[in-house]
C-alpha atoms as a PDB file:
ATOM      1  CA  UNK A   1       4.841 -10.584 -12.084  1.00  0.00           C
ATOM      2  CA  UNK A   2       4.067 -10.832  -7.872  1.00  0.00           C
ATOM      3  CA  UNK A   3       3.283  -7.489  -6.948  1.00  0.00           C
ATOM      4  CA  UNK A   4       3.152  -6.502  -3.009  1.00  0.00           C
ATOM      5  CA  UNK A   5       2.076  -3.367  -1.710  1.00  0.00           C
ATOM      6  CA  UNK A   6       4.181  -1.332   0.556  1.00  0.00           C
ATOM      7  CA  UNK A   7       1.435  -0.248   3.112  1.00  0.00           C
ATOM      8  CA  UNK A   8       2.108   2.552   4.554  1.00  0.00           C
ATOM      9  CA  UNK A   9       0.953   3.859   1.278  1.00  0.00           C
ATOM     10  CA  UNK A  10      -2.769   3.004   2.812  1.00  0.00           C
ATOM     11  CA  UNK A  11      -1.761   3.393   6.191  1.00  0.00           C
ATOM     12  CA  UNK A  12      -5.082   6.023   7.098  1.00  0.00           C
ATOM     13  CA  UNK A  13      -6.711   2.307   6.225  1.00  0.00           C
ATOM     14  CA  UNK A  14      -7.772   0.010   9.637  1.00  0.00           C
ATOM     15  CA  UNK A  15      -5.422  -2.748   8.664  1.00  0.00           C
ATOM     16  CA  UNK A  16      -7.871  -5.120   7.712  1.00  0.00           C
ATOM     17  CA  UNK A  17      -8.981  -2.403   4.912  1.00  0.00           C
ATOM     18  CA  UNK A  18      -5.435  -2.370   3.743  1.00  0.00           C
ATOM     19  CA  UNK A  19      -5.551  -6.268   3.243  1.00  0.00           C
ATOM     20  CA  UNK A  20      -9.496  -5.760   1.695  1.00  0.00           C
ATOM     21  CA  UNK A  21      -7.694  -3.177  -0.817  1.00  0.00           C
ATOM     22  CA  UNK A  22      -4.656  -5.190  -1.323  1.00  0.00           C
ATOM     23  CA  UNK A  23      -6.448  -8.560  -2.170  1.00  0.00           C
ATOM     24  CA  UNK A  24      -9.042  -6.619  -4.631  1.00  0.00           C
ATOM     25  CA  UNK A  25      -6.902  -4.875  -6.572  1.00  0.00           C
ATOM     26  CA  UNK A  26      -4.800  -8.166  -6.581  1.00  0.00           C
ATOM     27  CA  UNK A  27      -1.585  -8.072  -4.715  1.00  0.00           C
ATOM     28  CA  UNK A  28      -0.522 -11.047  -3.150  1.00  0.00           C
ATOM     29  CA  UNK A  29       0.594  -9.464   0.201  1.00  0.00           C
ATOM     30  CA  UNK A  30       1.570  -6.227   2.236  1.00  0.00           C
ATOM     31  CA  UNK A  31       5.375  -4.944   2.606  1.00  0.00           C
ATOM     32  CA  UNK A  32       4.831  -4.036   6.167  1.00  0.00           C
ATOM     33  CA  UNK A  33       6.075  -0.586   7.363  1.00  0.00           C
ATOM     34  CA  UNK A  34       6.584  -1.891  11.513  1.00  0.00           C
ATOM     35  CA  UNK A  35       5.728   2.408  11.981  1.00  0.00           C
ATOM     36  CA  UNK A  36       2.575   2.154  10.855  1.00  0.00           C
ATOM     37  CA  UNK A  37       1.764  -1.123  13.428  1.00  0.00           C
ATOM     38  CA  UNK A  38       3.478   1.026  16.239  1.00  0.00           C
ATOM     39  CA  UNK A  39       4.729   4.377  15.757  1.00  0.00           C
ATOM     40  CA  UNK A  40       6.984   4.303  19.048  1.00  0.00           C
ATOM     41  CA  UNK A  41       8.180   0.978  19.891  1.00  0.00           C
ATOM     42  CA  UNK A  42       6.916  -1.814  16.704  1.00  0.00           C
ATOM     43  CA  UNK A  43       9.734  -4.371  17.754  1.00  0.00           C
ATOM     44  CA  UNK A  44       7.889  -5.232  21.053  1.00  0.00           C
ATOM     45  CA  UNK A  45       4.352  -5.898  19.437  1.00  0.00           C
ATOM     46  CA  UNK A  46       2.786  -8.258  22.030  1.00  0.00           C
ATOM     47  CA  UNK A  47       2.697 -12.009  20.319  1.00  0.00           C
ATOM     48  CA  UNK A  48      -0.892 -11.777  20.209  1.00  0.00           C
ATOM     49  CA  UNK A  49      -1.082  -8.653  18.137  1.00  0.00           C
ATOM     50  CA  UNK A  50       1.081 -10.056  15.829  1.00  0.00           C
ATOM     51  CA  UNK A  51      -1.263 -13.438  15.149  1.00  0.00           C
ATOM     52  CA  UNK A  52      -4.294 -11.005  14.577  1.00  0.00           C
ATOM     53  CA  UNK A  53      -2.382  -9.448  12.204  1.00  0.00           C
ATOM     54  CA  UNK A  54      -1.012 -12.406  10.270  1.00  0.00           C
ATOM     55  CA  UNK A  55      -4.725 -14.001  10.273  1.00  0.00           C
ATOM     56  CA  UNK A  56      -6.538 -10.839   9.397  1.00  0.00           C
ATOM     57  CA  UNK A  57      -4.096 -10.975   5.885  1.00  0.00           C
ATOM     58  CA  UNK A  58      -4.705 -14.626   5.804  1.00  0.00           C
ATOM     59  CA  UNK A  59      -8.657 -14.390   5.975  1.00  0.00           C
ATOM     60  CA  UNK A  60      -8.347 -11.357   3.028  1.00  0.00           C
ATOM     61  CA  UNK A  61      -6.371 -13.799   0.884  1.00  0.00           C
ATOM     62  CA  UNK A  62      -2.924 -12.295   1.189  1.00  0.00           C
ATOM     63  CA  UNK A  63       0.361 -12.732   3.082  1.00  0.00           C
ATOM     64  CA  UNK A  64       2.302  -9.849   4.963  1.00  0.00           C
ATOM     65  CA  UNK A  65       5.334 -10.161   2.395  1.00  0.00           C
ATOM     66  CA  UNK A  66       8.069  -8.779   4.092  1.00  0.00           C
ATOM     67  CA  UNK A  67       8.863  -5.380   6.240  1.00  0.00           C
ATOM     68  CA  UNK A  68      10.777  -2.382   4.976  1.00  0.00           C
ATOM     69  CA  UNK A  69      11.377   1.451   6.202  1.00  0.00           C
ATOM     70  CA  UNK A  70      12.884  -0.839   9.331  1.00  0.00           C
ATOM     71  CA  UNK A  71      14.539   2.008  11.092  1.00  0.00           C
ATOM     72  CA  UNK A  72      12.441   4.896  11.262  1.00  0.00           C
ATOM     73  CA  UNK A  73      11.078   3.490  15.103  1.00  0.00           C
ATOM     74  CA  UNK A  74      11.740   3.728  17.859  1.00  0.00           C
ATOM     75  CA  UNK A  75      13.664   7.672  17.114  1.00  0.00           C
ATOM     76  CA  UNK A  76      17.325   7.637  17.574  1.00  0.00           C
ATOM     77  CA  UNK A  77      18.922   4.188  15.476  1.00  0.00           C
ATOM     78  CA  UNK A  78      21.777   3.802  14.090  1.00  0.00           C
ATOM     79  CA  UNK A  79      24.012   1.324  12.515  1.00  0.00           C
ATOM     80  CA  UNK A  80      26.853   3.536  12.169  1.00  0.00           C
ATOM     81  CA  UNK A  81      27.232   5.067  15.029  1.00  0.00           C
ATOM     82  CA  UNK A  82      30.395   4.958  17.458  1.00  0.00           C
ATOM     83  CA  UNK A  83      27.613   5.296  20.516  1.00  0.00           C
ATOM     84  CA  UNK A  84      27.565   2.288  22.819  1.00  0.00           C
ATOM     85  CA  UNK A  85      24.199   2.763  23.608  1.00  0.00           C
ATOM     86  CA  UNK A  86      23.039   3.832  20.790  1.00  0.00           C
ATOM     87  CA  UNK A  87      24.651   0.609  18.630  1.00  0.00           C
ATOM     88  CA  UNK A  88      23.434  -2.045  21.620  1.00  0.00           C
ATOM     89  CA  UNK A  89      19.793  -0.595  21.409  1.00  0.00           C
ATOM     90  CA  UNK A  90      19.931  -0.687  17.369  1.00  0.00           C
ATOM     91  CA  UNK A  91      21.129  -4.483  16.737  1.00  0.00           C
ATOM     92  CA  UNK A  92      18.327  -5.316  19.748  1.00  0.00           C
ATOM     93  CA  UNK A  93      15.549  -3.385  18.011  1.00  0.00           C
ATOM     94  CA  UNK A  94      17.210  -5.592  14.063  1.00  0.00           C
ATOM     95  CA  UNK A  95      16.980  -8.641  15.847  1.00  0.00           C
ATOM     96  CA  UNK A  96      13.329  -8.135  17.047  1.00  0.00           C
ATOM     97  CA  UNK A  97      12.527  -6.363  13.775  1.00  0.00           C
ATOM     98  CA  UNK A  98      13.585  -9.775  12.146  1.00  0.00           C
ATOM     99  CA  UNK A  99      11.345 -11.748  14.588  1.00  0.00           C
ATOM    100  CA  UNK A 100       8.575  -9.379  14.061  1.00  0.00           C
ATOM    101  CA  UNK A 101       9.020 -10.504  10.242  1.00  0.00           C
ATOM    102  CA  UNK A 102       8.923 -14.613  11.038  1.00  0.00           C
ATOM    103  CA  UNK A 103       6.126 -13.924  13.265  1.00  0.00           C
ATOM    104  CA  UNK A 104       4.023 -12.483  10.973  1.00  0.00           C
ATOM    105  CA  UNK A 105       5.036 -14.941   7.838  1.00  0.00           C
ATOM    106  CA  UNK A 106       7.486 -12.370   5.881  1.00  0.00           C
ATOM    107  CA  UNK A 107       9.920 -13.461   4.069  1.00  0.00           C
ATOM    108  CA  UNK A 108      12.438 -10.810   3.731  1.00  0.00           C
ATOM    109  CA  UNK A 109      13.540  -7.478   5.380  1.00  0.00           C
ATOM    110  CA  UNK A 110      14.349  -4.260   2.759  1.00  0.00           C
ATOM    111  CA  UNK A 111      17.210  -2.206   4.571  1.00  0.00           C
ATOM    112  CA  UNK A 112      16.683   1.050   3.564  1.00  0.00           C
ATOM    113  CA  UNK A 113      16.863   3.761   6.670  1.00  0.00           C
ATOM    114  CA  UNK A 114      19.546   6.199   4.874  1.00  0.00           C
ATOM    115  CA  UNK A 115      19.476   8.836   7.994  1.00  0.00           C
ATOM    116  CA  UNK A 116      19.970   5.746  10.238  1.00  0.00           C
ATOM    117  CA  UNK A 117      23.304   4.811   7.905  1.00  0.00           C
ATOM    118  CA  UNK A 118      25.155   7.844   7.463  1.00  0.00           C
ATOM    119  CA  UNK A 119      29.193   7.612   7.446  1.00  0.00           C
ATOM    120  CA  UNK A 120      30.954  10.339   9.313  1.00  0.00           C
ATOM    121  CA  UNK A 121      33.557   8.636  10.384  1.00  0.00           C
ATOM    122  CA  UNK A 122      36.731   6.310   9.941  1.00  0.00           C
ATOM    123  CA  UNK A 123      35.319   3.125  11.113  1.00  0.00           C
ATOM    124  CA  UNK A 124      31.458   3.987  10.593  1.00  0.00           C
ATOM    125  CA  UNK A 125      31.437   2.180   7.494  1.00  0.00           C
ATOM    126  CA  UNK A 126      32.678  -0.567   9.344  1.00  0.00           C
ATOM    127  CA  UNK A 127      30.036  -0.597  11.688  1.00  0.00           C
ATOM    128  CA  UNK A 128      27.625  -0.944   9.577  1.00  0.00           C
ATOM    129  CA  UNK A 129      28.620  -3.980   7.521  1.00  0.00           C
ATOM    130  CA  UNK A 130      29.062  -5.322  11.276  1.00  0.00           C
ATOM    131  CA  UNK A 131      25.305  -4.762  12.111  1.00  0.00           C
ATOM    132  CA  UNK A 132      24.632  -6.658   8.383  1.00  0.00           C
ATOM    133  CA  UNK A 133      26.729  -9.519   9.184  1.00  0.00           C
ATOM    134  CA  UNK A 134      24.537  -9.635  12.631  1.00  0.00           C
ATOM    135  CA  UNK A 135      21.381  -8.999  11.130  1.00  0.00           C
ATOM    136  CA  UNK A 136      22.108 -12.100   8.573  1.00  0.00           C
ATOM    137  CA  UNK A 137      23.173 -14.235  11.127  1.00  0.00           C
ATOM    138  CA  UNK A 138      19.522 -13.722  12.805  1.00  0.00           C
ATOM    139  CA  UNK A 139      17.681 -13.764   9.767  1.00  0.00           C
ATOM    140  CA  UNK A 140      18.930 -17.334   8.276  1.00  0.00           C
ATOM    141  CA  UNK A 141      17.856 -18.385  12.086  1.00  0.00           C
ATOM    142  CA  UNK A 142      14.693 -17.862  11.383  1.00  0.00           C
ATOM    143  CA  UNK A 143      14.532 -18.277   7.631  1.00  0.00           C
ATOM    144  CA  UNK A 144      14.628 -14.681   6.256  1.00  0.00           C
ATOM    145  CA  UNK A 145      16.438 -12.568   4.175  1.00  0.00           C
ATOM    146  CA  UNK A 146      18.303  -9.294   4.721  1.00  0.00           C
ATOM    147  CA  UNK A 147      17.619  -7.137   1.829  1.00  0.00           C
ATOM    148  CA  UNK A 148      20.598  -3.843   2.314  1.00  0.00           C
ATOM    149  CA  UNK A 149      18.489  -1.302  -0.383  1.00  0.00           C
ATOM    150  CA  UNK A 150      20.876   0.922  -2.420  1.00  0.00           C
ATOM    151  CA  UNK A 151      19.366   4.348  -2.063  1.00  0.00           C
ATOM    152  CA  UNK A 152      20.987   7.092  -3.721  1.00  0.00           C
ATOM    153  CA  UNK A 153      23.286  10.420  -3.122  1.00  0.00           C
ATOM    154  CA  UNK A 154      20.868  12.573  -2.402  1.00  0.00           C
ATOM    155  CA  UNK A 155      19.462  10.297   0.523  1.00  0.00           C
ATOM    156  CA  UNK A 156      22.216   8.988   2.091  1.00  0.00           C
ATOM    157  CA  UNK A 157      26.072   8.546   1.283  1.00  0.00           C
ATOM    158  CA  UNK A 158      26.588   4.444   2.096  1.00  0.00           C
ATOM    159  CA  UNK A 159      25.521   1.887  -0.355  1.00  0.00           C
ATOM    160  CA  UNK A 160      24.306   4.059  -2.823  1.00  0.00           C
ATOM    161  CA  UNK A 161      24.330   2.132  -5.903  1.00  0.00           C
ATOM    162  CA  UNK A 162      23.841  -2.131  -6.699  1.00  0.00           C
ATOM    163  CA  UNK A 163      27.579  -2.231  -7.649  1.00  0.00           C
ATOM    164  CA  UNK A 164      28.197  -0.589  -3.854  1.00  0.00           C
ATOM    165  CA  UNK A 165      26.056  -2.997  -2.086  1.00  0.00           C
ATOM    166  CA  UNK A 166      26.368  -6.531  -3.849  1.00  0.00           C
ATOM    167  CA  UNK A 167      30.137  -5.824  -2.793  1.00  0.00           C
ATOM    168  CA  UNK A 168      28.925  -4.893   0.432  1.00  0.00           C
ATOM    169  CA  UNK A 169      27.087  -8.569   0.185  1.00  0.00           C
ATOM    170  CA  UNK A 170      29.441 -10.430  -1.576  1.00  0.00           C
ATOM    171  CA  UNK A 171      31.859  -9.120   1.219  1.00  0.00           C
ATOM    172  CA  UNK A 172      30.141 -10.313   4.019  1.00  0.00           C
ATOM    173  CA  UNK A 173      29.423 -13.445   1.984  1.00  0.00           C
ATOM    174  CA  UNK A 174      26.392 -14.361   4.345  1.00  0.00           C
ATOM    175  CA  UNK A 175      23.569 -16.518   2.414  1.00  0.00           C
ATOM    176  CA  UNK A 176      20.833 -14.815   4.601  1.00  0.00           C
ATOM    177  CA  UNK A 177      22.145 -10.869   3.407  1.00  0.00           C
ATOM    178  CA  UNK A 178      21.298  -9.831  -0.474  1.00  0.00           C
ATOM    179  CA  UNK A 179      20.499  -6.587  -2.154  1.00  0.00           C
ATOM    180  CA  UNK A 180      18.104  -5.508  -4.040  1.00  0.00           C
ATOM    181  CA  UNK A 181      16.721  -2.595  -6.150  1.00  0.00           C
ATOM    182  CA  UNK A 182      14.759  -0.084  -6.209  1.00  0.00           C
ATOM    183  CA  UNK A 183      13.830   2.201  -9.628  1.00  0.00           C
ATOM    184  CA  UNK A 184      13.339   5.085  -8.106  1.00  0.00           C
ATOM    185  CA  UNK A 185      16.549   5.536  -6.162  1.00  0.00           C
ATOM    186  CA  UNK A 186      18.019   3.962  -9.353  1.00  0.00           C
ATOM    187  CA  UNK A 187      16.693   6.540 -11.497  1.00  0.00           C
ATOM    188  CA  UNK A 188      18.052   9.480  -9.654  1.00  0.00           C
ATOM    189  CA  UNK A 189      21.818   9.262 -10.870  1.00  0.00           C
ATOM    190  CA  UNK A 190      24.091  11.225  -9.958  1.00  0.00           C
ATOM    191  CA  UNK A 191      27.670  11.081  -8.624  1.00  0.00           C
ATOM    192  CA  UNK A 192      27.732   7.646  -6.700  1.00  0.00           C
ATOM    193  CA  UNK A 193      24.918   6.851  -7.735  1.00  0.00           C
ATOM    194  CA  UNK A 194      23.303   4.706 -11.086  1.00  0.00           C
ATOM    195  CA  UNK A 195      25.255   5.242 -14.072  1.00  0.00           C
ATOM    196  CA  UNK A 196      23.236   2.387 -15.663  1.00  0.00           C
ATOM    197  CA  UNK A 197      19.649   2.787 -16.569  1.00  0.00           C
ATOM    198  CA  UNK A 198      17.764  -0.116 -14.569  1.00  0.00           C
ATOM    199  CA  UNK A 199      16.787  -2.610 -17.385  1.00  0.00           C
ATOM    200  CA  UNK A 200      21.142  -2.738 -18.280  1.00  0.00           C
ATOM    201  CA  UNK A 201      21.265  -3.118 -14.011  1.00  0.00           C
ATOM    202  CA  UNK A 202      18.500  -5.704 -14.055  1.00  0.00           C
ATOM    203  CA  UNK A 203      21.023  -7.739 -16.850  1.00  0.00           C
ATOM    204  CA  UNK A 204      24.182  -6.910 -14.706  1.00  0.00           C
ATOM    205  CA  UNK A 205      23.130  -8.107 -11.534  1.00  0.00           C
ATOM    206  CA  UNK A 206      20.115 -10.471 -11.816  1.00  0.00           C
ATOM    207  CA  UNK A 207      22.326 -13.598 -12.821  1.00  0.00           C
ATOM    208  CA  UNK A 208      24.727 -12.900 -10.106  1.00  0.00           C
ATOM    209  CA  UNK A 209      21.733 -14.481  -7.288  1.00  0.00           C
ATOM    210  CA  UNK A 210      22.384 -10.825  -5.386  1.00  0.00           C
ATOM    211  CA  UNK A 211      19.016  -8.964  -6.149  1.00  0.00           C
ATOM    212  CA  UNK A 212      16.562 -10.588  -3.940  1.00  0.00           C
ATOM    213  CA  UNK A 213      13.635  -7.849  -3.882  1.00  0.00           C
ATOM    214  CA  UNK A 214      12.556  -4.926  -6.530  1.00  0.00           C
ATOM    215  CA  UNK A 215      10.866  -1.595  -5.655  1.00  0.00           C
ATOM    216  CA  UNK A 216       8.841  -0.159  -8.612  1.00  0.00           C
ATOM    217  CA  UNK A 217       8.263   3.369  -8.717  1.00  0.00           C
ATOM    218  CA  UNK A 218       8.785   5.972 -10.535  1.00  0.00           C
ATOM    219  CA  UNK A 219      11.859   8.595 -10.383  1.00  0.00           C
ATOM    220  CA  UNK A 220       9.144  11.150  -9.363  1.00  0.00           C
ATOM    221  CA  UNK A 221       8.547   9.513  -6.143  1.00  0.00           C
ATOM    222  CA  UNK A 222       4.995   8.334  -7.653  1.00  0.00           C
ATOM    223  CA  UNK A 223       3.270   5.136  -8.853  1.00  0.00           C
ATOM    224  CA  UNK A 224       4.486   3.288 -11.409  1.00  0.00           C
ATOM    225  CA  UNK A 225       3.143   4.807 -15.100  1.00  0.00           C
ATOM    226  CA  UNK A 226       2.579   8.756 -13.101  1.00  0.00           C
ATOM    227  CA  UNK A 227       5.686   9.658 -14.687  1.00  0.00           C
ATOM    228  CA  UNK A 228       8.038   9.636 -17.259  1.00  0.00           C
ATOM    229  CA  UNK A 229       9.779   6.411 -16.788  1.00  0.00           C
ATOM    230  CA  UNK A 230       9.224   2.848 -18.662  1.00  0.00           C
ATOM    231  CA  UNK A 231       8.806   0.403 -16.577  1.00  0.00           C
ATOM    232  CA  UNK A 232       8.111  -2.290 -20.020  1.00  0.00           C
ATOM    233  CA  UNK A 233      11.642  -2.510 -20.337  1.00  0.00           C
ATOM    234  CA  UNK A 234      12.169  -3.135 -16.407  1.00  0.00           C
ATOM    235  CA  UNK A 235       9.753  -5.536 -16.408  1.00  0.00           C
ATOM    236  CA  UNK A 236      11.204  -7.298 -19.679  1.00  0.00           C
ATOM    237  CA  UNK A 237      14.389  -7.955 -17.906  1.00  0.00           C
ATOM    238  CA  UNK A 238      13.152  -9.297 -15.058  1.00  0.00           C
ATOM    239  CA  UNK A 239      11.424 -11.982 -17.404  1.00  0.00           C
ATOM    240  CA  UNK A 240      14.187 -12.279 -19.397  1.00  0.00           C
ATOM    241  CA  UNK A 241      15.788 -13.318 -16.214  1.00  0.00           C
ATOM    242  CA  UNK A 242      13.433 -15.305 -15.037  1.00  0.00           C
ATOM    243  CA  UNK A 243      12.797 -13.672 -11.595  1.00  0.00           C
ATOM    244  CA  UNK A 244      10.084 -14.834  -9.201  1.00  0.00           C
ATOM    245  CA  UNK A 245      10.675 -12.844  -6.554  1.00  0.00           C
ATOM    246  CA  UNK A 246       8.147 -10.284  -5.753  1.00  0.00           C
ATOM    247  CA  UNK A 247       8.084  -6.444  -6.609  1.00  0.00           C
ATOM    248  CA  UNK A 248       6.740  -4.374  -3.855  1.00  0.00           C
ATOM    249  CA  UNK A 249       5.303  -1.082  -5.567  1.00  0.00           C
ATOM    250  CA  UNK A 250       6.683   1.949  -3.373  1.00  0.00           C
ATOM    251  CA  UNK A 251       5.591   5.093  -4.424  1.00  0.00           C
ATOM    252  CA  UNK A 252       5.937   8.345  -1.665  1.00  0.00           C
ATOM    253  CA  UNK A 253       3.714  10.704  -3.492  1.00  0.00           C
ATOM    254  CA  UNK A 254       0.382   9.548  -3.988  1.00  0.00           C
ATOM    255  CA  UNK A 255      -1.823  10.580  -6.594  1.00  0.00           C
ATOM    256  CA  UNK A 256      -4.523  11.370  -6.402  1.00  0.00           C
ATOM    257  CA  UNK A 257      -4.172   9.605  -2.832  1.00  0.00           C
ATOM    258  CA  UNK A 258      -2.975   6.248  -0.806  1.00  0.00           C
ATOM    259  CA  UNK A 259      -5.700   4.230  -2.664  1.00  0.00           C
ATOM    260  CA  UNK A 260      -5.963   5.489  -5.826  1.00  0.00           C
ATOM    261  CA  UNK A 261      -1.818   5.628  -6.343  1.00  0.00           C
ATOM    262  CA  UNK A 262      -2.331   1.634  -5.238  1.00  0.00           C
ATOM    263  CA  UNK A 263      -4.674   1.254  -7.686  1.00  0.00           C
ATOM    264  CA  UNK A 264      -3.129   2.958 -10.288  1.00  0.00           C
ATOM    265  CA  UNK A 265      -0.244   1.173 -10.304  1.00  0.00           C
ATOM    266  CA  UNK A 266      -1.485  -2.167 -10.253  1.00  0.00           C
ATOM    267  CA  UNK A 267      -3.272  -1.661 -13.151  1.00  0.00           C
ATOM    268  CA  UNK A 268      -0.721   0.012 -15.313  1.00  0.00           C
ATOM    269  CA  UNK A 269       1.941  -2.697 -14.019  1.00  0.00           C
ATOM    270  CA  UNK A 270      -0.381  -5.673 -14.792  1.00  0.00           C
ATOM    271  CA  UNK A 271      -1.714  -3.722 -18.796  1.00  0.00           C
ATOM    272  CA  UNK A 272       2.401  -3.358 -19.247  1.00  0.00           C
ATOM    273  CA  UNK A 273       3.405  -6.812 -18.521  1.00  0.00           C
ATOM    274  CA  UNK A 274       0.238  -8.337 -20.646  1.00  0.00           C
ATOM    275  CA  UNK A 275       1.271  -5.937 -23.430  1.00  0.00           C
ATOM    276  CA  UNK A 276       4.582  -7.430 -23.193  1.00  0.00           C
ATOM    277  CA  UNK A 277       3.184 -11.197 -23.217  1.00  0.00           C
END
């Protein structure tokens, strides 16, 4: 099991801390949040910025993974909308995203951003598998992956399952675009969302190649093992399966804070899976 740690869950952290904490409680990397690098404008970090960054990791003995939360900056994205201006300034700010990612050695880019994906309209939906087809294109130019997240209903109302998306993926049918999933939007249910529990997803869609990346979390919103879900199961399919892709842990309600939630979880994940062994 490769666990990375989404940082913005020790974003209070000088970034060099956040690598410190990372590497002792031993993740291999940081899922980089671009907000928490630049809360206005992260796309047009200066090239030098981003080499600090990348070597501050390196000298800590860890890797900036990937980037997720994409969307969330600059304010006003959108890769639905019938806006011009709006679209133009949202495929620039995805194809500096995805350069922001090469630049500082990520691998992959988790699509989440459900208020920047809402469908209102007739051909919104087809906007946005437009922006994906772009974003792939970009992303196998500078050998990355586009991860589009399934979130569920009560976040946003496109691509809320793994059945929605991988046909989403499969549709687009672009090497550089997967899916991916994450157990606590899986856990929520609901209609259009997860009818499956996520171990019985894990054996659906693994062997398919479509699940690139995995979120761990619980359906609380905290760390992995603060709540009432199992993650021995989850992480027995993903063995099954072989995977040896990385798991980014992603909770959103820290307990007792940023730190300790890290901590936490890394522990419980790594006492599960040597349980399991």
């Amino acid at each position: 099991m490769r666990l990375t740690l989404c940082n913005e869950v020790v974003r209070e952290l000088l970034f060099s801390q956040q690598c410190a904490l990372a590497a002792s409680l031993g993740y291999e990397g940081l899922e980089v949040a671009p907000f928490t690098l630049d809360a206005e404008a992260p796309h047009l970090l200066p090239a030098g910025w981003r080499q600090r960054l990348r070597a501050t990791a390196a000298e800590a003995g860890i890797a900036i993974t990937g980037l997720h939360w994409l969307l969330l900056a600059p304010p006003g994205l959108s890769i639905t909308s019938a806006d011009p201006a709006v679209r133009a300034r949202t495929l620039d700010v995805i194809e500096r995203l995805i350069g922001l990612c090469a630049d500082l050695g990520g691998t992959y880019l988790v699509h989440g951003s459900p208020r920047q994906r809402q469908v209102a309209g007739p051909d919104d939906a087809a906007r946005a598998e437009e922006a994906l087809a772009l974003a792939a294109d970009r992303a196998a130019a500078v050998g990355v992956t586009w991860c589009l997240e399934p979130l569920s209903p009560r976040e946003t109302n496109w691509a809320t399952s793994v059945a929605e998306a991988a046909a989403i993926v499969e549709r687009i049918g672009h090497p550089a675009l997967r899916t991916m999933l994450d157990t606590c939007a899986a856990g929520q249910g609901g209609e259009g969302g997860e009818a499956e529990a996520v171990p019985a997803l894990l054996d659906r869609f693994l062997p398919t190649g479509l699940l690139h990346h995995i979120h761990l979390n619980d359906r609380n919103r905290r760390a992995p093992g603060q709540g009432e879900d199992r993650f021995g199961p989850i992480l027995a399919a993903l063995d099954r399966h072989g995977y040896a892709g990385l798991c980014g842990v992603e909770p959103f309600d820290y307990l007792p804070d940023g730190p300790g939630s890290a901590a936490f979880a890394a522990g419980y994940l790594r006492g599960v899976a040597e349980r399991a062994a």
